[in-house]
Protein backbone atom coordinates (compact mmCIF):
# COMPACT_ATOMS: atom_id res chain seq x y z
CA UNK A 1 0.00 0.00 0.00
CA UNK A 2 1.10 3.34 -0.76
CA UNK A 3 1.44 5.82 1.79
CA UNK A 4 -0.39 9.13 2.29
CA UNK A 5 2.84 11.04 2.90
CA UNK A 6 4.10 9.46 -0.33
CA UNK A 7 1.07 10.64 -2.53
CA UNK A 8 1.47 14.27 -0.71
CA UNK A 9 5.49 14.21 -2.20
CA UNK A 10 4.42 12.83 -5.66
CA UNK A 11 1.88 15.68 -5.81
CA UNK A 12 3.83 18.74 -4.16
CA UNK A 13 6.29 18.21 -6.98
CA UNK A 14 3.60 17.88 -9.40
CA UNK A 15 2.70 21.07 -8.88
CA UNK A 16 6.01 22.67 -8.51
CA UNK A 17 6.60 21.12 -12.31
CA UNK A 18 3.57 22.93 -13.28
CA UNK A 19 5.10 26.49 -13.92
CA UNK A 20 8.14 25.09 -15.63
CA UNK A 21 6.18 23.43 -18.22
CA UNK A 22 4.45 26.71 -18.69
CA UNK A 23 7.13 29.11 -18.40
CA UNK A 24 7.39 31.23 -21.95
CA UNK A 25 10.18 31.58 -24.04
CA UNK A 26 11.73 34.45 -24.29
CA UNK A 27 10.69 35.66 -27.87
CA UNK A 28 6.99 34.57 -27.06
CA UNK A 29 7.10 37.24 -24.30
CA UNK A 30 8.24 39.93 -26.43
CA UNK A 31 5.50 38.89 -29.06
CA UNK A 32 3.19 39.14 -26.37
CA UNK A 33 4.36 42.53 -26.06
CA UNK A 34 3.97 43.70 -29.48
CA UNK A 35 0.42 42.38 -29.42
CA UNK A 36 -0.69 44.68 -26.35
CA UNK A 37 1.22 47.76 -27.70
CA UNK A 38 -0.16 47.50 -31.41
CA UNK A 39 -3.62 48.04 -30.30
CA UNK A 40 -2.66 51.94 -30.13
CA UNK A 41 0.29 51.64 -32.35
CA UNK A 42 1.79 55.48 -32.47
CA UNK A 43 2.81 55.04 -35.85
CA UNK A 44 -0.77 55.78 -36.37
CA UNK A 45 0.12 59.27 -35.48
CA UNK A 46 2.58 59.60 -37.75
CA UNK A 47 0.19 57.95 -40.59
CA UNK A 48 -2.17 60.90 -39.77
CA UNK A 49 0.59 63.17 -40.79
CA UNK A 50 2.14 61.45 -43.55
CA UNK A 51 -1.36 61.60 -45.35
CA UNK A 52 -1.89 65.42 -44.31
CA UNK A 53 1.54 65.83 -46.04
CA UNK A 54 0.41 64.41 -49.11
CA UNK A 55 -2.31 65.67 -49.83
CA UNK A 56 -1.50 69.36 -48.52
CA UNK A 57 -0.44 72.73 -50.75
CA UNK A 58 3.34 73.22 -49.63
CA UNK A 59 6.82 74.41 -51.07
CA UNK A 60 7.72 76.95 -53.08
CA UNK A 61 5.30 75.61 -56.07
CA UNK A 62 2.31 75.69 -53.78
CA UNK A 63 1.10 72.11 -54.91
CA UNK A 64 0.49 69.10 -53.24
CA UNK A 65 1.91 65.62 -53.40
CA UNK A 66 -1.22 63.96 -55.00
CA UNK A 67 0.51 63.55 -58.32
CA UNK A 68 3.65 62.03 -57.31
CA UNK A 69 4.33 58.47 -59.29
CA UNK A 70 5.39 55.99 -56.50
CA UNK A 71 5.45 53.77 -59.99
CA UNK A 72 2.02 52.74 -60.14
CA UNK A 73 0.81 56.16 -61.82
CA UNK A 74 0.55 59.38 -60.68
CA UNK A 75 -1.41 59.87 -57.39
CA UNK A 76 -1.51 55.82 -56.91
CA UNK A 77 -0.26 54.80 -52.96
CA UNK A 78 -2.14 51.21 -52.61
CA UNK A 79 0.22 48.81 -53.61
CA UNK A 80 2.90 50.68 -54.29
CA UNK A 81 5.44 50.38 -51.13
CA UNK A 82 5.32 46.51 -51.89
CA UNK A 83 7.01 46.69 -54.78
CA UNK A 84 9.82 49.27 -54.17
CA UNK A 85 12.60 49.48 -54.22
CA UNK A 86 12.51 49.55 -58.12
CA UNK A 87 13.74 51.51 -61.57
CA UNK A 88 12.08 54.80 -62.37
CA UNK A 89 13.00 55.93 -65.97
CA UNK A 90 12.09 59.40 -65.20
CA UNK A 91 15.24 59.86 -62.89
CA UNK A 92 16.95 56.84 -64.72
CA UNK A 93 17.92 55.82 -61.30
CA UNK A 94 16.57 52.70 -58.54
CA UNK A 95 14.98 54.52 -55.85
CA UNK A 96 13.12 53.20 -52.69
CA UNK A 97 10.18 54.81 -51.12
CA UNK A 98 11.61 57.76 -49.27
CA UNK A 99 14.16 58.70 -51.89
CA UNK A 100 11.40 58.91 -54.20
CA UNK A 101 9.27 60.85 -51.87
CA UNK A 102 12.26 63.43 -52.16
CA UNK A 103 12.31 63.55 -55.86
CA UNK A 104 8.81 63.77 -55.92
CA UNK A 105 9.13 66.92 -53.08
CA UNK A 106 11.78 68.54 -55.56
CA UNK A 107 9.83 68.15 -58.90
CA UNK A 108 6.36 69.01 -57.63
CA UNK A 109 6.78 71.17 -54.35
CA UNK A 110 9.77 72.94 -55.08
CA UNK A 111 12.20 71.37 -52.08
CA UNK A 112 15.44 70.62 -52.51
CA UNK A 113 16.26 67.05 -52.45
CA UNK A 114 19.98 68.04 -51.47
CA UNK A 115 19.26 69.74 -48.17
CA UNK A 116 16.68 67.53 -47.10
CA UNK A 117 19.20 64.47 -47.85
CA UNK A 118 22.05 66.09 -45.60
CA UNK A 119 19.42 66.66 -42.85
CA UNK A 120 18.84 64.32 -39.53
CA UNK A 121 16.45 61.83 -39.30
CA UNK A 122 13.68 62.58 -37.40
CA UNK A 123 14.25 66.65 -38.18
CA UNK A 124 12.44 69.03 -40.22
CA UNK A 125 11.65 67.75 -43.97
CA UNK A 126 13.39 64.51 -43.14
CA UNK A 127 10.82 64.35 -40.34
CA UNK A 128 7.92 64.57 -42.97
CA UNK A 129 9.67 62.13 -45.68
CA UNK A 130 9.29 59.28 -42.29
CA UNK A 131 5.99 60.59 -41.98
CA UNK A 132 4.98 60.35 -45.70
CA UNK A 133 6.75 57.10 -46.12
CA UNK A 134 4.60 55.67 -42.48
CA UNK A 135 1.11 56.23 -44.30
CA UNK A 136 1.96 55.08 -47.56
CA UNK A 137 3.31 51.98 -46.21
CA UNK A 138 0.26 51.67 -44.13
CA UNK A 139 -2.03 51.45 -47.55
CA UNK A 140 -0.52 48.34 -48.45
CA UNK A 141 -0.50 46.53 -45.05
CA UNK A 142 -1.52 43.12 -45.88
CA UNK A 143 -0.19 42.58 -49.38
CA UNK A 144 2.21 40.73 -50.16
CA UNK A 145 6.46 42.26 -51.60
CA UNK A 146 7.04 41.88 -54.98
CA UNK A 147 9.65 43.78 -56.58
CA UNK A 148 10.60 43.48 -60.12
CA UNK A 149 13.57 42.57 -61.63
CA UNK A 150 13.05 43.07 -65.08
CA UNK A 151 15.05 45.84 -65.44
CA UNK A 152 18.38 45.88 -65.85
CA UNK A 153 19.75 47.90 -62.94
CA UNK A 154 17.30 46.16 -60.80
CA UNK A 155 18.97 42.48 -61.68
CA UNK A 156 22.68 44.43 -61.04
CA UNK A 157 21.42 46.04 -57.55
CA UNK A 158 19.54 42.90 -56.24
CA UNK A 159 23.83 41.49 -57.09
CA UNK A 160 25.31 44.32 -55.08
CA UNK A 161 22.71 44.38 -52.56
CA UNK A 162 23.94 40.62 -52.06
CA UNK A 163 27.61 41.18 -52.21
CA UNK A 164 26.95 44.30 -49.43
CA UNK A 165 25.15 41.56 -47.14
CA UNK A 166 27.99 39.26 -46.98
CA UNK A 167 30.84 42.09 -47.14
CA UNK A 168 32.86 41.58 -43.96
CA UNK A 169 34.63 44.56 -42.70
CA UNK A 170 35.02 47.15 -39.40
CA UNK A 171 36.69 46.80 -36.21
CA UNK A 172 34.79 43.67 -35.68
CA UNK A 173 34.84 42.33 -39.07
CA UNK A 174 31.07 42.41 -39.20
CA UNK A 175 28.29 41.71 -41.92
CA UNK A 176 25.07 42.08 -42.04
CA UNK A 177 25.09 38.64 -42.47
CA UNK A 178 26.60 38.15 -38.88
CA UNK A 179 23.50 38.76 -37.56
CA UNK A 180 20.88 37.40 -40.40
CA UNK A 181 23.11 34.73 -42.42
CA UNK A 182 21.42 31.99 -40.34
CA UNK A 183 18.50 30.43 -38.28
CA UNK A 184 18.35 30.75 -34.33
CA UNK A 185 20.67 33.72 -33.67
CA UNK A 186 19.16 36.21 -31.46
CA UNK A 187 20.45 39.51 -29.62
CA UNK A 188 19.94 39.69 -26.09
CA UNK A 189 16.21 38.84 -26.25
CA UNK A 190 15.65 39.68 -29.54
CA UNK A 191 15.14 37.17 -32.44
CA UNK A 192 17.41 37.86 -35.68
CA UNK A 193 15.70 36.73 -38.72
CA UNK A 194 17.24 34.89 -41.48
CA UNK A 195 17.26 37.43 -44.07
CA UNK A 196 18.88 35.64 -47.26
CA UNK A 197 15.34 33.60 -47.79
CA UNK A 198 11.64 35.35 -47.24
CA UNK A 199 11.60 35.56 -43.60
CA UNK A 200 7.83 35.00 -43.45
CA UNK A 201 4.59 37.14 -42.91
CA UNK A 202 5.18 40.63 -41.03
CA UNK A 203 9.31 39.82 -40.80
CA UNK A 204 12.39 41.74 -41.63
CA UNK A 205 11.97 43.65 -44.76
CA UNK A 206 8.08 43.60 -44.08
CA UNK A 207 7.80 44.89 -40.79
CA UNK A 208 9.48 48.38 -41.58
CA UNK A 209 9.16 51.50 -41.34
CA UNK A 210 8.47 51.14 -37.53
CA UNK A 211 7.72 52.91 -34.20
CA UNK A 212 10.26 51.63 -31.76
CA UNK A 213 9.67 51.75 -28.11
CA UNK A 214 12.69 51.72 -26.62
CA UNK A 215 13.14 55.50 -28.12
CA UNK A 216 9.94 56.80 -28.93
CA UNK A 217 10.75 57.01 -32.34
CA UNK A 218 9.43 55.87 -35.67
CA UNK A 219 11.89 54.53 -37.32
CA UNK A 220 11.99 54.33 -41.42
CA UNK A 221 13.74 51.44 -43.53
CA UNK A 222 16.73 54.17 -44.18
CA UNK A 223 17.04 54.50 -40.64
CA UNK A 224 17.20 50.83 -39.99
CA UNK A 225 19.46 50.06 -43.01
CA UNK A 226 22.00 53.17 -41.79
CA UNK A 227 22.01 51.37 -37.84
CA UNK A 228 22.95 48.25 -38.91
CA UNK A 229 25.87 50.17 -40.32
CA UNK A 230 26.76 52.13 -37.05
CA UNK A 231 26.32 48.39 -34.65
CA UNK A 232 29.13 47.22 -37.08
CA UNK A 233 30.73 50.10 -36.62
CA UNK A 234 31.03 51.33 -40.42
CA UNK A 235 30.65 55.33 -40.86
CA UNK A 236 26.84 55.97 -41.82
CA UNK A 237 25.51 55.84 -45.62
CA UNK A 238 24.05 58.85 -47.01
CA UNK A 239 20.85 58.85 -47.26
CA UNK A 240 19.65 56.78 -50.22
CA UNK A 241 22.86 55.82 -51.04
CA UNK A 242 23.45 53.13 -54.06
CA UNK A 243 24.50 51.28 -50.88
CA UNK A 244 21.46 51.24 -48.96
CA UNK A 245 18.80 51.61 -51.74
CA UNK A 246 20.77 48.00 -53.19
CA UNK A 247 20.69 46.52 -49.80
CA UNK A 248 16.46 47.74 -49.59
CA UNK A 249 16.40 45.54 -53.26
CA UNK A 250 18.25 42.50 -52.01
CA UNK A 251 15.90 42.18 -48.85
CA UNK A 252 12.64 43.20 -51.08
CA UNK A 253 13.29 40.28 -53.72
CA UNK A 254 14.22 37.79 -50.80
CA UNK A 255 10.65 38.93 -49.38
CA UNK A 256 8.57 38.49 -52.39
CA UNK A 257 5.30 36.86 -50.92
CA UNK A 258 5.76 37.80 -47.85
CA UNK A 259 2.76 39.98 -46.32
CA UNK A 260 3.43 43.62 -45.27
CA UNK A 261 2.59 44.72 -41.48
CA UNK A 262 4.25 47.91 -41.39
CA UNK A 263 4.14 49.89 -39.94
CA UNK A 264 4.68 47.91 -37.40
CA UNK A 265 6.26 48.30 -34.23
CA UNK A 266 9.74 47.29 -32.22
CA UNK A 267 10.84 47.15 -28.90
């Protein structure tokens, strides 16, 4: 016969078991996370202004942004952020969203693209290309990347954007491929997606631009792009740079399929 005090043993470690089989993983806590903050995601804020932007009279040519080609036709936003970066043959140049944006600020408003490339992120008109670039990637959440490479210099940037993954090089003889070359490599708590293959749904490439918490900032795909660059300690792009607009192309293509969520946000 068994005894009573043996039963009470078997059970109090039962119990005691009971957390440790429930106890969350790391990266299903910070998911967790995500999913309380979106509901109130402040990159709604900035969507608000990014589509005031657009559609409001500014510059020194008084006119709005409502006929800027994104490269679905003047004036078109849905769809378009999920197939940039891409070839425009009116600048003869690949261009992602925000350098567009700039182009289309200098041609139809009257800016000029050179001073609002040299400024800050997050500062005056580079504020407002963020902005601008928040909304319009907000009217294609949900469908899926699909950049072309029928062009040319799209084939030859997808190549450099490939070779610039795996280029090795800084004090610490970093890549971005350090970080994103393989499965199951993670940051502190954060999970590092394998970005040579479409990461999946809402991942990588598709989750930016991107309000991160950690700084109260809303971060844009330039941003993310130039600090990568500063965590393996290389001097900072310019903005739009061959460099980063290449890298945009090589993570776009490796997307294709892969649903948009952005703007999404970080921790």
């Amino acid at each position: 016969m068994i005894k009573a005090s043996t039963l009470s043993i078997a059970a109090a470690l039962a119990l005691c078991m009971v957390p440790a089989m429930a106890q969350k993983t790391a990266s299903q806590g910070i998911d967790e996370y995500r999913a309380m903050l979106q509901d109130g995601n402040p990159a709604e804020l900035f969507e608000a202004k990014g589509e005031d932007l657009w559609k409001k009279v500014r510059g020194p040519k008084n006119a709005s942004l409502e006929k800027c080609d994104l490269g679905k036709g003047p004036g078109v936003v849905k769809g378009a952020f999920v197939e940039l970066p891409r070839y425009f043959a009116d600048t003869q140049k690949m261009q992602d969203l925000e350098s567009r944006l700039v182009t289309c600020m200098e041609t139809l408003q009257g800016f000029n693209a050179a001073e609002i490339s040299k400024t800050a992120f997050g500062r005056g008109e580079m504020a407002n290309v963020t902005a601008l670039a928040t909304w319009i990637s907000a009217e294609s959440k949900g469908l899926r990347f699909n950049l072309s490479q029928a062009h040319p210099q799209e084939k030859i940037f997808y190549e450099v954007g490939k070779r610039l993954f795996f280029q090795r090089g800084g004090p610490h003889d970093f890549s971005c491929a350090s970080c994103h070359g393989e499965e199951g490599k993670r940051i502190r708590l954060q999970d590092l997606p394998m970005l040579t293959k479409n990461p999946g749904d809402g991942v990588g490439f598709a989750a930016w631009p991107a309000y991160r918490v950690s700084n109260g900032q809303m971060w844009s795909m330039q941003l993310r792009l130039n600090d990568c660059y500063r965590q393996q300690r290389f001097p900072y792009p310019g903005f739009a740079s061959d460099a980063t607009v290449a890298l945009a192309t090589y993570l776009g293509v490796n997307a294709k399929g892969a649903a948009s969520v952005a703007p999404a946000i970080k921790r």
